[in-house]
Protein backbone atom coordinates (compact mmCIF):
# COMPACT_ATOMS: atom_id res chain seq x y z
CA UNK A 1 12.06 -6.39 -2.28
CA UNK A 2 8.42 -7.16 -1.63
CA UNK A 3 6.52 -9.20 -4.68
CA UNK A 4 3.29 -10.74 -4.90
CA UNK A 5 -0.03 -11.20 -3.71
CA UNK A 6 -1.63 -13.26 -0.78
CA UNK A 7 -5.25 -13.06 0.06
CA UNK A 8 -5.55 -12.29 3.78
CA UNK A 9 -7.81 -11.80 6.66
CA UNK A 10 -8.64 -9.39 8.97
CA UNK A 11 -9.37 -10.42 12.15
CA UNK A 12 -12.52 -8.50 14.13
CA UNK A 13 -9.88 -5.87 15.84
CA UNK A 14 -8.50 -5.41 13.27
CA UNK A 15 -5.37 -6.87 13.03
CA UNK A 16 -3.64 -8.57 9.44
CA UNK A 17 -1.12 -11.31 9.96
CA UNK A 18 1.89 -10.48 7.94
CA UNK A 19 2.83 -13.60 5.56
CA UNK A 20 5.78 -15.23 7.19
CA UNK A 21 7.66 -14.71 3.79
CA UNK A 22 7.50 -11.37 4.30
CA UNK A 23 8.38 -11.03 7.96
CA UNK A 24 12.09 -11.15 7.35
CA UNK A 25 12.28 -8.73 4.57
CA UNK A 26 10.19 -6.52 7.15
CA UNK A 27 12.42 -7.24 10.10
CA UNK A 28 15.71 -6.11 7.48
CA UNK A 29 14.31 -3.14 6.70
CA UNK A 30 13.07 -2.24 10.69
CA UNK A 31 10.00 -3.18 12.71
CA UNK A 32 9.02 0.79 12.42
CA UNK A 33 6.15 0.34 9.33
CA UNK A 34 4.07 3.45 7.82
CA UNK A 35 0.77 2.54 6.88
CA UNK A 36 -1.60 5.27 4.72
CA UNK A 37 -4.34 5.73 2.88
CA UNK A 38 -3.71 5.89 -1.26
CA UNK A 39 -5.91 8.08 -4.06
CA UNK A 40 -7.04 4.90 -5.44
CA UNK A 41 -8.96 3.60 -2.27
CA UNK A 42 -5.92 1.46 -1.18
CA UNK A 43 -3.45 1.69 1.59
CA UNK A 44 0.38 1.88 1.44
CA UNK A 45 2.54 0.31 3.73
CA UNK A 46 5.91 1.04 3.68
CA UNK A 47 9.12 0.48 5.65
CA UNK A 48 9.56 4.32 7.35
CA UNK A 49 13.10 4.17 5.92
CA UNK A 50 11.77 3.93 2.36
CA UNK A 51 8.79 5.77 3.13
CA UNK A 52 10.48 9.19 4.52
CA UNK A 53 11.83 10.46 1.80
CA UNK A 54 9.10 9.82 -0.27
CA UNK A 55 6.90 12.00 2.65
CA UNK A 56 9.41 14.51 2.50
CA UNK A 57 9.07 15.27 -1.46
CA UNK A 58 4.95 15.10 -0.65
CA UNK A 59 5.90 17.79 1.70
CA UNK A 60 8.03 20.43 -0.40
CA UNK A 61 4.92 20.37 -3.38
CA UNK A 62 2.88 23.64 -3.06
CA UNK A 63 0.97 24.05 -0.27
CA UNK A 64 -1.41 26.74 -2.37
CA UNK A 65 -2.30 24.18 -5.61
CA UNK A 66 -5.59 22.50 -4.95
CA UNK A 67 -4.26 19.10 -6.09
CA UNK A 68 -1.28 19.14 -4.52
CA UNK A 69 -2.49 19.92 -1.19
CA UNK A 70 -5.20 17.17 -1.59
CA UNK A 71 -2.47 14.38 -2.51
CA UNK A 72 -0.60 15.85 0.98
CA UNK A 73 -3.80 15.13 3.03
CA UNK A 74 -4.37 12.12 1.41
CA UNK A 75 -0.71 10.81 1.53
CA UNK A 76 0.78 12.79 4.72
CA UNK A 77 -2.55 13.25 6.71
CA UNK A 78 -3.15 9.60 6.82
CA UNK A 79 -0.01 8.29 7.50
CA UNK A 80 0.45 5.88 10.63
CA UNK A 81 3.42 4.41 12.62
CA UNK A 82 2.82 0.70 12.78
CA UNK A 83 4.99 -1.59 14.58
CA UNK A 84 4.93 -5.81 13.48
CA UNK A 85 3.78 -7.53 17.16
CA UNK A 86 5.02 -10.56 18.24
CA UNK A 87 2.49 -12.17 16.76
CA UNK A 88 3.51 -11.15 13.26
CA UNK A 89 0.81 -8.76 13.05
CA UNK A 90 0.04 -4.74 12.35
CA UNK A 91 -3.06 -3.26 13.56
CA UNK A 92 -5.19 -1.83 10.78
CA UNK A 93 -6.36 1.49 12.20
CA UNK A 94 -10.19 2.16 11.58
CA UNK A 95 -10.09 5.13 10.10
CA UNK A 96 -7.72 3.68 7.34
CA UNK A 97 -9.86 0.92 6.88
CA UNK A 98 -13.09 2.78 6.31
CA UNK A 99 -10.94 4.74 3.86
CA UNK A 100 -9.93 1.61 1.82
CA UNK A 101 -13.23 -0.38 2.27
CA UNK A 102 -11.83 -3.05 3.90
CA UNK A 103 -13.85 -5.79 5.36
CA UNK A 104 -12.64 -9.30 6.11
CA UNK A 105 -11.18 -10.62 2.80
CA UNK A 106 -8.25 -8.41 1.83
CA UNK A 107 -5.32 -8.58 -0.23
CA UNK A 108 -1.57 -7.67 0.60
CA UNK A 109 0.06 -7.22 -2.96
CA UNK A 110 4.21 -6.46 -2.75
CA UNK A 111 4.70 -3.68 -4.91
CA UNK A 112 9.16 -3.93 -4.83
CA UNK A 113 9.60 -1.09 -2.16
CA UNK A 114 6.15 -1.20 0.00
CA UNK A 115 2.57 -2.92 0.18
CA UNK A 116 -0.47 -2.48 -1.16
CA UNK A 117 -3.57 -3.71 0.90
CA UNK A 118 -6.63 -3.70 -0.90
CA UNK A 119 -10.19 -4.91 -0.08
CA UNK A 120 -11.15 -7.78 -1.84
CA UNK A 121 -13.80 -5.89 -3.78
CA UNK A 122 -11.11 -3.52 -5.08
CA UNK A 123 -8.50 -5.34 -5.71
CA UNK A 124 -10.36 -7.79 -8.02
CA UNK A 125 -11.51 -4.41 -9.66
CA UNK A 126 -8.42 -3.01 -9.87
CA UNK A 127 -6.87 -6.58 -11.18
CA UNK A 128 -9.37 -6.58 -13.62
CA UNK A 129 -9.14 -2.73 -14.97
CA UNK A 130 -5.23 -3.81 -15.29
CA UNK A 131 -5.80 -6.26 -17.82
CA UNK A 132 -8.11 -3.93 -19.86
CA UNK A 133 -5.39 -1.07 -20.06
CA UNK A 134 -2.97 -3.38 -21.28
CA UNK A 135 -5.41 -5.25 -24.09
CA UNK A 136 -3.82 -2.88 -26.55
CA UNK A 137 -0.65 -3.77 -29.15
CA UNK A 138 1.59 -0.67 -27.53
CA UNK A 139 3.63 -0.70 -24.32
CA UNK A 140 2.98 1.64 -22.05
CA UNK A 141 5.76 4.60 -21.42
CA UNK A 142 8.76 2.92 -20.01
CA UNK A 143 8.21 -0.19 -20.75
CA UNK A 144 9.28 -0.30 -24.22
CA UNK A 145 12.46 -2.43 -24.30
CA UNK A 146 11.25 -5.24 -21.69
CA UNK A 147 10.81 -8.46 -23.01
CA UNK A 148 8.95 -11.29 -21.25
């Protein structure tokens, strides 16, 4: 289970330095990582055990609806194998990053199954449009019945 959010940096190949809290989960789940680009300007980066059959239902949407076939070349078309180095690190690929807008500052937010990695730019965006679309008295679908 990946939780939370760390601020990290991107070093000038590249490269993000997975939190050592984080590491282990990683290693349990396999050193075989799927990075790829999300709709909202964010990457994903999932163990491939988690993340293959999630591909695979990508894969059996219709090939002939506009949408889906834009999610599958968003979701499918971008999708990396990314191995953890010795170091503790995964190598950003540049095309990914240009996708996401990442620069230096960037933020690795555990989402339970996968990452997130956001720019800094977007994530305080995205952070911030959070908050608004939860200003209101109602839960949103779901999430009726949990108390905090």
């Amino acid at each position: 289970m990946f939780q939370g959010a760390a601020q990290l940096t991107l070093d000038a190949k590249g490269r993000l330095a997975i939190p050592a809290r984080h590491r282990d989960a990683l290693a349990q789940a396999g050193s075989h990582l799927v990075m790829t680009a999300h709709p909202h300007r964010c990457l994903l980066l999932y163990p491939a055990q988690a993340w293959e059959p999630i591909r695979d239902k990508i894969l059996a949407a219709p090939s002939f609806d506009p949408r889906s076939a834009a999610l599958k070349r968003i979701l499918v078309g971008n999708a990396r194998d990314c191995e953890i180095d010795n170091a503790g690190r995964i190598l950003v690929a540049p095309e990914l990053r240009d996708t996401a807008e990442l620069d230096k500052q960037v933020w690795l937010v555990g989402m339970g199954s996968h990452f997130e990695l956001w720019s800094d730019a977007g994530w305080r965006r995205q952070h911030e449009t959070a908050f608004e679309a939860l200003a209101g008295d109602q839960p949103p679908p779901g999430f009726e019945g949990i108390s905090l």
